[in-house]
PDB file of N, CA and C in Angstrom:
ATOM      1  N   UNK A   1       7.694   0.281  -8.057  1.00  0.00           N
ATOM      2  CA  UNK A   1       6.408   0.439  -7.409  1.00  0.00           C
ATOM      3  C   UNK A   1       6.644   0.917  -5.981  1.00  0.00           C
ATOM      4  N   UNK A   2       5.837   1.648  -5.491  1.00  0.00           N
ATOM      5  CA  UNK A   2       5.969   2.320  -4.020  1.00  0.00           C
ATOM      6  C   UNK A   2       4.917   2.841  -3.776  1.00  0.00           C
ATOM      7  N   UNK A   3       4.558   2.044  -2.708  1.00  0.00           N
ATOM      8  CA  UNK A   3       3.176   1.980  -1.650  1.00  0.00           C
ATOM      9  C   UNK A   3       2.585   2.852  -0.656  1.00  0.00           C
ATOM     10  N   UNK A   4       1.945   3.812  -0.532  1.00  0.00           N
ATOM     11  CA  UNK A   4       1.378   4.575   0.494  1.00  0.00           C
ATOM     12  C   UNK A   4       0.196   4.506   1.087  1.00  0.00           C
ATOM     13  N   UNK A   5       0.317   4.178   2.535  1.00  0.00           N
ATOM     14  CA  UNK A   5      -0.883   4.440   2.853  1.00  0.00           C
ATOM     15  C   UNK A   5      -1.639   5.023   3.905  1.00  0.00           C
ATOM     16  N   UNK A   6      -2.657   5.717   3.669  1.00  0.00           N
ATOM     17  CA  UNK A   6      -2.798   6.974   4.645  1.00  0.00           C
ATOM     18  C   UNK A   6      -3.465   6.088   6.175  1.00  0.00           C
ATOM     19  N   UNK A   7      -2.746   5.993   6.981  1.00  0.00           N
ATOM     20  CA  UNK A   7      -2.821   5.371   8.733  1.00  0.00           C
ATOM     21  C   UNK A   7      -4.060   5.820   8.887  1.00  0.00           C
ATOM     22  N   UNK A   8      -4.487   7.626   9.031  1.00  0.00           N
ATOM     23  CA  UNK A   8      -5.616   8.318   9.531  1.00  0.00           C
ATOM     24  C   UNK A   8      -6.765   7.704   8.872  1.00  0.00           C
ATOM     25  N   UNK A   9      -6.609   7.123   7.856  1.00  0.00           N
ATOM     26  CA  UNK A   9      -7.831   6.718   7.377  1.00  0.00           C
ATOM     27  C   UNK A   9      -8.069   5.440   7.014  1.00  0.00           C
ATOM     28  N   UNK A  10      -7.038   4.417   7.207  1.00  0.00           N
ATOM     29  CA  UNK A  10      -7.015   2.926   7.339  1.00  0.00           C
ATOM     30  C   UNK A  10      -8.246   2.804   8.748  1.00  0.00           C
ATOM     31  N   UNK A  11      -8.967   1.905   8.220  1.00  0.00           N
ATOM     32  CA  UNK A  11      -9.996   1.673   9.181  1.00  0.00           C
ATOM     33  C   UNK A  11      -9.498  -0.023   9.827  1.00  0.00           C
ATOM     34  N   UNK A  12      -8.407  -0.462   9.441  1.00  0.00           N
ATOM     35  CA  UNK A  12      -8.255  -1.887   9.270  1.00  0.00           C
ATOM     36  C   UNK A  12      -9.085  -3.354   9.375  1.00  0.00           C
ATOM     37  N   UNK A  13      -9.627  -2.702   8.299  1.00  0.00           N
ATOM     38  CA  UNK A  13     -10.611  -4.173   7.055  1.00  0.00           C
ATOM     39  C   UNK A  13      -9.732  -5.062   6.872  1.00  0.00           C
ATOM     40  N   UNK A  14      -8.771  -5.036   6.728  1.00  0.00           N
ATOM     41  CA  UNK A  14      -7.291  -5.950   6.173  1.00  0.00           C
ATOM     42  C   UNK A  14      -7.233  -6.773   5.090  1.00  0.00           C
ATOM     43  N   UNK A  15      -8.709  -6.337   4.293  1.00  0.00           N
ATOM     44  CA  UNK A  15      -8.927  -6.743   3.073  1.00  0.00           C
ATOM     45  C   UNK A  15      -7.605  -6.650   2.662  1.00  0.00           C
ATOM     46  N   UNK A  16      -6.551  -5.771   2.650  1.00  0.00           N
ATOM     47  CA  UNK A  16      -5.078  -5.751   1.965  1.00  0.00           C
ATOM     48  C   UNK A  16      -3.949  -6.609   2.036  1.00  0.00           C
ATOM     49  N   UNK A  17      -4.362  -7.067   3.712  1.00  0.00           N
ATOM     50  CA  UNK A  17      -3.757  -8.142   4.300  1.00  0.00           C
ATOM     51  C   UNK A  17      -4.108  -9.743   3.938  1.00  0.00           C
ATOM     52  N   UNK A  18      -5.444  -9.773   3.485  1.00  0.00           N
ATOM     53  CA  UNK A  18      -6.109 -11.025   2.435  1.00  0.00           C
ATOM     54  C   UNK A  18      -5.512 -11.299   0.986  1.00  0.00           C
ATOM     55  N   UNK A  19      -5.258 -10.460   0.527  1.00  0.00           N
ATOM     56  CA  UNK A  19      -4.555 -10.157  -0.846  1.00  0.00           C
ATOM     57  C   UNK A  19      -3.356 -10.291  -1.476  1.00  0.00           C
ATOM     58  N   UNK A  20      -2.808  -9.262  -0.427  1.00  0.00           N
ATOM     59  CA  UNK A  20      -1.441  -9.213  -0.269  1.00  0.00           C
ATOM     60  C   UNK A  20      -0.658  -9.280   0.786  1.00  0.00           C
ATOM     61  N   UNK A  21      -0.552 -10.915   1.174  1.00  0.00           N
ATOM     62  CA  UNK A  21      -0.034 -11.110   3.318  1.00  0.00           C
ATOM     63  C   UNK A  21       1.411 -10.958   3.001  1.00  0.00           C
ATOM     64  N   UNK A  22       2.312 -10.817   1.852  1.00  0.00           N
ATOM     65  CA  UNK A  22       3.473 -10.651   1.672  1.00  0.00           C
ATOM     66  C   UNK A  22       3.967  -8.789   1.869  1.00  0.00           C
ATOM     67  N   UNK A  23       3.034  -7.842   1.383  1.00  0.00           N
ATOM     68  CA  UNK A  23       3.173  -6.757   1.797  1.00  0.00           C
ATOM     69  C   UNK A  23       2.351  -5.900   3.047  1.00  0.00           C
ATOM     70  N   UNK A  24       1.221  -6.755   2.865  1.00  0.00           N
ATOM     71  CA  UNK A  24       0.666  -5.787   4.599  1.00  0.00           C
ATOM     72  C   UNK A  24       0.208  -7.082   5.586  1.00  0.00           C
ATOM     73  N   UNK A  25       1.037  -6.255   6.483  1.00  0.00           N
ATOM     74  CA  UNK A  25       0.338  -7.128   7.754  1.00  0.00           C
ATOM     75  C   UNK A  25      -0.506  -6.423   8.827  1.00  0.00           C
ATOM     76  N   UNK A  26      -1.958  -7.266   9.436  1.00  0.00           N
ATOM     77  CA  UNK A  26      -2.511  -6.609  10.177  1.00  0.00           C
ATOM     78  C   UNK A  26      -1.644  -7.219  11.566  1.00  0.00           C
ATOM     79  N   UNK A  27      -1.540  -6.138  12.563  1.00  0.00           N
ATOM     80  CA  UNK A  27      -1.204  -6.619  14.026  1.00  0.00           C
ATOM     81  C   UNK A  27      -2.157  -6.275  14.970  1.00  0.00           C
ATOM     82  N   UNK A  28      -2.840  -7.001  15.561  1.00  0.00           N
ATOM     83  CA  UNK A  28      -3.473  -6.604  16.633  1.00  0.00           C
ATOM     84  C   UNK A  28      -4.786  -6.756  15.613  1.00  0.00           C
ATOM     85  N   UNK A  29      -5.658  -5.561  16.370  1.00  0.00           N
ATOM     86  CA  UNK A  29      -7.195  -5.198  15.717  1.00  0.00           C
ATOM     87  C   UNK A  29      -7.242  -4.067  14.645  1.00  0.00           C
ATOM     88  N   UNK A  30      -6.043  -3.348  15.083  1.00  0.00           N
ATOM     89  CA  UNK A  30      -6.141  -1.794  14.033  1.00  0.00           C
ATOM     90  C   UNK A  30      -4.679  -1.725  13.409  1.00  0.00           C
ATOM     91  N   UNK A  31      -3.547  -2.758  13.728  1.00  0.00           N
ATOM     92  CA  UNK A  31      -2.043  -1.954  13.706  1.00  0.00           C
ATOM     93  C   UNK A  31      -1.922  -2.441  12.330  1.00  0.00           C
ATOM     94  N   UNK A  32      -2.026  -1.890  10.886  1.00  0.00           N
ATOM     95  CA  UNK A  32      -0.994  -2.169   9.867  1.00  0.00           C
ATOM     96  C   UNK A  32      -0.014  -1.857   9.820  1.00  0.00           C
ATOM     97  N   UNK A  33       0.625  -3.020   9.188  1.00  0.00           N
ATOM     98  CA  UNK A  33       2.260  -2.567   9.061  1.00  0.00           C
ATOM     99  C   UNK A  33       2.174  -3.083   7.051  1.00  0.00           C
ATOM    100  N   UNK A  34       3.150  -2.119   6.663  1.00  0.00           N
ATOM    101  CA  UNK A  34       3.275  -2.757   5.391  1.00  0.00           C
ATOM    102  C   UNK A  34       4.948  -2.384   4.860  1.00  0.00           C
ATOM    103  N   UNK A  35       4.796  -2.884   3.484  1.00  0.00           N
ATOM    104  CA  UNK A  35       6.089  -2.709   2.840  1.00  0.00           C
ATOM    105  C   UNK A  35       6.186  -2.112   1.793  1.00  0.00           C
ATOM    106  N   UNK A  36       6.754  -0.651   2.257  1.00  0.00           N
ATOM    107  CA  UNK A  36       6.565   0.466   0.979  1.00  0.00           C
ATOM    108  C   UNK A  36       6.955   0.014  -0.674  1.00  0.00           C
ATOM    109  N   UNK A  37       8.056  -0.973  -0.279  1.00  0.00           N
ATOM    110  CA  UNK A  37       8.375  -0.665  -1.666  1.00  0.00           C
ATOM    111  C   UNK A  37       8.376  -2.658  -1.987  1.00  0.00           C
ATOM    112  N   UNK A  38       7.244  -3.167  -2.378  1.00  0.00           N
ATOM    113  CA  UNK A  38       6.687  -4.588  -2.510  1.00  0.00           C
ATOM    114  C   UNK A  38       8.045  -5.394  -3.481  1.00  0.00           C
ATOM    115  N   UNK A  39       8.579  -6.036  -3.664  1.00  0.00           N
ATOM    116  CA  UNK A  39       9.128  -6.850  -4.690  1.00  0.00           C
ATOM    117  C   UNK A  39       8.343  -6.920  -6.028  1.00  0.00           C
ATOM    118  N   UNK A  40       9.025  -6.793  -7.044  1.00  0.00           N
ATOM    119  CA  UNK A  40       8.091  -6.437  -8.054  1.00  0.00           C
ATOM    120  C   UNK A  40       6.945  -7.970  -8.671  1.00  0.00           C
ATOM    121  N   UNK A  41       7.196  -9.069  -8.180  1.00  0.00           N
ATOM    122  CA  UNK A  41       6.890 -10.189  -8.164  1.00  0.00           C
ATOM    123  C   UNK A  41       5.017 -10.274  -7.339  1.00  0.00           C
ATOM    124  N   UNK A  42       4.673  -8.529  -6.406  1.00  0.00           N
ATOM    125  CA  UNK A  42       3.784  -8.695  -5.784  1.00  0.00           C
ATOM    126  C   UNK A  42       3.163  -7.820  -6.746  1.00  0.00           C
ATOM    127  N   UNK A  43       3.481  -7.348  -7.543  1.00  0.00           N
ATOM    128  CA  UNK A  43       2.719  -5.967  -8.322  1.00  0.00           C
ATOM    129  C   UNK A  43       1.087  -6.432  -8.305  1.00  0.00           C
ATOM    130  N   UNK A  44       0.605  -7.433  -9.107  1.00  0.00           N
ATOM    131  CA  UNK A  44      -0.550  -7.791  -8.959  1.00  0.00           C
ATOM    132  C   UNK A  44      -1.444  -8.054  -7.942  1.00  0.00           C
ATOM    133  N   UNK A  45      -0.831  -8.912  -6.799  1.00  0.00           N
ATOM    134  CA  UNK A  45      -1.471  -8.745  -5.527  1.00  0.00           C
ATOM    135  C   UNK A  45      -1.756  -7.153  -4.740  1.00  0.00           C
ATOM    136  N   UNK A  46      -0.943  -6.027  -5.084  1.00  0.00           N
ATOM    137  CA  UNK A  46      -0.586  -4.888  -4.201  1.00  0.00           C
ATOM    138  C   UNK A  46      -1.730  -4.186  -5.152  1.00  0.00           C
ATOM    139  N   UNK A  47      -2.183  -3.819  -6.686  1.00  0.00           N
ATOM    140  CA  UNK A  47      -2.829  -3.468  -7.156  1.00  0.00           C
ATOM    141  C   UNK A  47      -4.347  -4.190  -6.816  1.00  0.00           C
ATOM    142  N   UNK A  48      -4.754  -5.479  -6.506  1.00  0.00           N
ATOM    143  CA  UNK A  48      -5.580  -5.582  -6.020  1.00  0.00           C
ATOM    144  C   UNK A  48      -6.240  -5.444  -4.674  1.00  0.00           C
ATOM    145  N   UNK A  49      -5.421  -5.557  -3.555  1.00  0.00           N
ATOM    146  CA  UNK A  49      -5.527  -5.011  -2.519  1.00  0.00           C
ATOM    147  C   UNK A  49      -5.839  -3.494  -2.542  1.00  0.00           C
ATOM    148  N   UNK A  50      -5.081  -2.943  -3.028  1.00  0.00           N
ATOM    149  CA  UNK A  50      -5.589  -1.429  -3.168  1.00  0.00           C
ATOM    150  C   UNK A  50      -6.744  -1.189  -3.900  1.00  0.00           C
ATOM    151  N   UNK A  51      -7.543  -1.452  -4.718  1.00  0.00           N
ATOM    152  CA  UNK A  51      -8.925  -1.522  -5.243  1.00  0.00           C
ATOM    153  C   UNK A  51      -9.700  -2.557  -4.356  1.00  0.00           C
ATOM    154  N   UNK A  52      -9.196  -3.280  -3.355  1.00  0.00           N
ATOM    155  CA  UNK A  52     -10.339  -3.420  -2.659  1.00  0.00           C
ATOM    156  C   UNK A  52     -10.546  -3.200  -1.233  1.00  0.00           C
ATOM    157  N   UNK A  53      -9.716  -1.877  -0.860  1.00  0.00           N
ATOM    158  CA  UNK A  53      -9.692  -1.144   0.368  1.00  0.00           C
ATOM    159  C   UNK A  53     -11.195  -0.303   0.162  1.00  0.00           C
ATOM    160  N   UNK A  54     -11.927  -0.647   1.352  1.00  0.00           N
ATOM    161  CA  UNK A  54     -12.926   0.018   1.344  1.00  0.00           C
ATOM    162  C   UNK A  54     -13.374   1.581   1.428  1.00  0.00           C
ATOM    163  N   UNK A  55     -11.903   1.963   2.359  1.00  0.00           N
ATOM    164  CA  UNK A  55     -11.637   3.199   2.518  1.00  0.00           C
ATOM    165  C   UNK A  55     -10.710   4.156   1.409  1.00  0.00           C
ATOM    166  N   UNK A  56     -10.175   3.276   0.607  1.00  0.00           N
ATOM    167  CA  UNK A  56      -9.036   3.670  -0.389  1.00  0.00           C
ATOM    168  C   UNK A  56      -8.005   4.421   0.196  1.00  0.00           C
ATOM    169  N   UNK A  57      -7.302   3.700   1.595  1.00  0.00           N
ATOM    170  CA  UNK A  57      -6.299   4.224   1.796  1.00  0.00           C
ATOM    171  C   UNK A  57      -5.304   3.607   1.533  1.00  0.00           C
ATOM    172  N   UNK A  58      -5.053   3.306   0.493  1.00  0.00           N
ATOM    173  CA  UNK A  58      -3.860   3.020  -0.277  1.00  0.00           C
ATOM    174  C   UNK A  58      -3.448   3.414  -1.188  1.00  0.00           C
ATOM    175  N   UNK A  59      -2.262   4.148  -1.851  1.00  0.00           N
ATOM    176  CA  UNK A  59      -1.960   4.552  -2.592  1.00  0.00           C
ATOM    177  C   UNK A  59      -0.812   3.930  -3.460  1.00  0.00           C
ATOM    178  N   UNK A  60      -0.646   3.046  -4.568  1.00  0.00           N
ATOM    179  CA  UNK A  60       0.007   2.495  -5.415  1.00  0.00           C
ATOM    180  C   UNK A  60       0.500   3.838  -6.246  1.00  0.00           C
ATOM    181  N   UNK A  61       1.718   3.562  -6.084  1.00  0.00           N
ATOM    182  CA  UNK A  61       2.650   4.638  -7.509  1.00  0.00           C
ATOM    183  C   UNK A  61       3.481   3.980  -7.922  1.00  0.00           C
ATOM    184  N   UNK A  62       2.980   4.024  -9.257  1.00  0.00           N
ATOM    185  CA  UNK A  62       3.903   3.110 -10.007  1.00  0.00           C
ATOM    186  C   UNK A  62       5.105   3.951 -11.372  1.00  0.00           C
ATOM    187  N   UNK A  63       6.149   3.623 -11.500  1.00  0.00           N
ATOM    188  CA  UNK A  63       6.733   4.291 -12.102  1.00  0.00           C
ATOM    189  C   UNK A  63       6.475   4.573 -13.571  1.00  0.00           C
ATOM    190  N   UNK A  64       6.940   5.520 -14.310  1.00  0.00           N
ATOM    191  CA  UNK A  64       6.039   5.548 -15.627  1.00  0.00           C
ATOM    192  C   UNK A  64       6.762   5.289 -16.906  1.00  0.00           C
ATOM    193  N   UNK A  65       6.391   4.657 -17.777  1.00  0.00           N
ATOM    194  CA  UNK A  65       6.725   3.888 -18.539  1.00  0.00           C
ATOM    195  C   UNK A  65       8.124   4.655 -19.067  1.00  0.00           C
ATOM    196  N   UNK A  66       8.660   3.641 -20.001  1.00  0.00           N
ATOM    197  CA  UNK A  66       9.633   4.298 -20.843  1.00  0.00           C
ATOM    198  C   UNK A  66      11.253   4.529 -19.847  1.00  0.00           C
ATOM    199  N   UNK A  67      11.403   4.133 -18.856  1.00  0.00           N
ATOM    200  CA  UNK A  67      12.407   4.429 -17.356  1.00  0.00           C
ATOM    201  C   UNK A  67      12.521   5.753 -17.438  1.00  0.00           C
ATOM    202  N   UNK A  68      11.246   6.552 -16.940  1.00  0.00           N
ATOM    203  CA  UNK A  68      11.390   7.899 -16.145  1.00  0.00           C
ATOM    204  C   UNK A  68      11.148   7.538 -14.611  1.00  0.00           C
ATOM    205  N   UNK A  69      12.075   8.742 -14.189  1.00  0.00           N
ATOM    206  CA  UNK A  69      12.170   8.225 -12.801  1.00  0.00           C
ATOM    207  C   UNK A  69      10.854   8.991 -12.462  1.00  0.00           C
ATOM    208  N   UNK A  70      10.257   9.850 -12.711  1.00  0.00           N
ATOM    209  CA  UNK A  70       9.000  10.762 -12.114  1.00  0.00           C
ATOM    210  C   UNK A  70       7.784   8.934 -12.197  1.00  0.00           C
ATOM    211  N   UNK A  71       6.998   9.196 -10.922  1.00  0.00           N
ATOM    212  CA  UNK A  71       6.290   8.361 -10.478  1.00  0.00           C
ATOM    213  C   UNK A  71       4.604   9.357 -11.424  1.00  0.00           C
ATOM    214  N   UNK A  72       3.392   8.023 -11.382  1.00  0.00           N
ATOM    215  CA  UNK A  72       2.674   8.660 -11.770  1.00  0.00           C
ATOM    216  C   UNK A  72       1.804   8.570 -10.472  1.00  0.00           C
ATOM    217  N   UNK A  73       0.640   8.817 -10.678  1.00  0.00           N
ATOM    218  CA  UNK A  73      -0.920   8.582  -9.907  1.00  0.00           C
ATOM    219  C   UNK A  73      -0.387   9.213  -8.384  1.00  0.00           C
ATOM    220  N   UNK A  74      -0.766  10.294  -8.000  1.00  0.00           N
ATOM    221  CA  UNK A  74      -0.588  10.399  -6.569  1.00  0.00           C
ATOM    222  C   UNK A  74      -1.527  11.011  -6.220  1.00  0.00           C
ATOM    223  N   UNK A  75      -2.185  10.843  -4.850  1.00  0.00           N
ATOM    224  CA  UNK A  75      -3.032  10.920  -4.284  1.00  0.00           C
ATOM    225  C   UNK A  75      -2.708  11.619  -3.020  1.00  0.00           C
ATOM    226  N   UNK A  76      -1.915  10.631  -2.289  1.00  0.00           N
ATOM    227  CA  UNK A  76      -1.589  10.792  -0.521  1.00  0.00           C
ATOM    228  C   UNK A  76      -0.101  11.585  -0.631  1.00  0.00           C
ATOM    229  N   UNK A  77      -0.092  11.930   0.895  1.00  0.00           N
ATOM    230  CA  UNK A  77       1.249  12.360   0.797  1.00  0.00           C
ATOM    231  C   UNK A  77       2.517  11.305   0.968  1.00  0.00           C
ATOM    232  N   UNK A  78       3.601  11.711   0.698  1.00  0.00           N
ATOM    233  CA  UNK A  78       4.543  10.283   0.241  1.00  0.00           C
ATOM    234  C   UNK A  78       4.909   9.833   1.901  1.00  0.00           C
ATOM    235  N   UNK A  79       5.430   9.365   1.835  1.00  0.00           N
ATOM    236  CA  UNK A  79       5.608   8.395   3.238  1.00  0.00           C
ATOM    237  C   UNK A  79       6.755   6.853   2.907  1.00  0.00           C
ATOM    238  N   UNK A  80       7.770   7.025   3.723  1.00  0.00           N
ATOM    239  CA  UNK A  80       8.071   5.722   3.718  1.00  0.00           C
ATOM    240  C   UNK A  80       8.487   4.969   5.299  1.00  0.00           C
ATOM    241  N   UNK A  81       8.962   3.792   4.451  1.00  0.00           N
ATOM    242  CA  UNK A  81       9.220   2.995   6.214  1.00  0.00           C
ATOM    243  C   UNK A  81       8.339   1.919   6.169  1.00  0.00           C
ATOM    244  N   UNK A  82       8.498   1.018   6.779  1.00  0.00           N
ATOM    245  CA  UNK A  82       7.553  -0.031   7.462  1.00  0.00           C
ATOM    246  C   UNK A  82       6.526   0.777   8.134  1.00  0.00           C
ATOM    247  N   UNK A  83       5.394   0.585   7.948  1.00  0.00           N
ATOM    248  CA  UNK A  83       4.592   1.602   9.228  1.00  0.00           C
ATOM    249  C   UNK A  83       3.823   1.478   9.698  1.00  0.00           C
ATOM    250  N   UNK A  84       3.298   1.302  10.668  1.00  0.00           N
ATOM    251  CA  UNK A  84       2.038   1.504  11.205  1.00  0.00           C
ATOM    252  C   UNK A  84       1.407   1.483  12.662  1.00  0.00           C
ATOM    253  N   UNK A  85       1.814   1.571  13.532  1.00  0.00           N
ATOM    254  CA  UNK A  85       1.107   1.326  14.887  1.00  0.00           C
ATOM    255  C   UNK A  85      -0.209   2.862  14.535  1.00  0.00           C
ATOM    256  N   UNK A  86      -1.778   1.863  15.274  1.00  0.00           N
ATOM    257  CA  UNK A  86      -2.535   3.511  15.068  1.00  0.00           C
ATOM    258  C   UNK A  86      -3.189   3.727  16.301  1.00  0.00           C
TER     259      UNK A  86
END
């Protein structure tokens, strides 16, 4: 699983940070920081956080069945790192 999420359009609701406080953290009033690539133990929390971003700047890619390495569902552009000051 590997997490994207678009900064420019995080409004920080931190609804993601309610969900999932193991992969995003809010800092401050606007700063997310998160963790691209979650422990697979968060899969469920990280899929709900991302359906309840108001803005849908999150992007979950999850790998596709069968062990292909090609990722499915993409949306944003890829991005990694801890990230976020905005």
């Amino acid at each position: 699983m590997k997490i994207v999420v678009d900064l420019n359009r995080c409004q920080g609701y931190a609804q993601c940070a309610f969900l999932a406080p193991r992969v995003f953290e809010l800092h401050g009033e606007e700063a997310l920081m998160y963790t691209p690539r979650p422990p697979d133990g968060q899969r469920e929390r990280v899929l709900r956080a991302a359906a309840a971003c108001p803005v849908q700047a999150i992007l979950v890619e999850d790998r596709a069945e069968a062990g292909s390495e090609e990722y499915s569902e993409s949306r944003l552009p890829d991005g990694e790192g801890r990230s976020g000051v905005r």
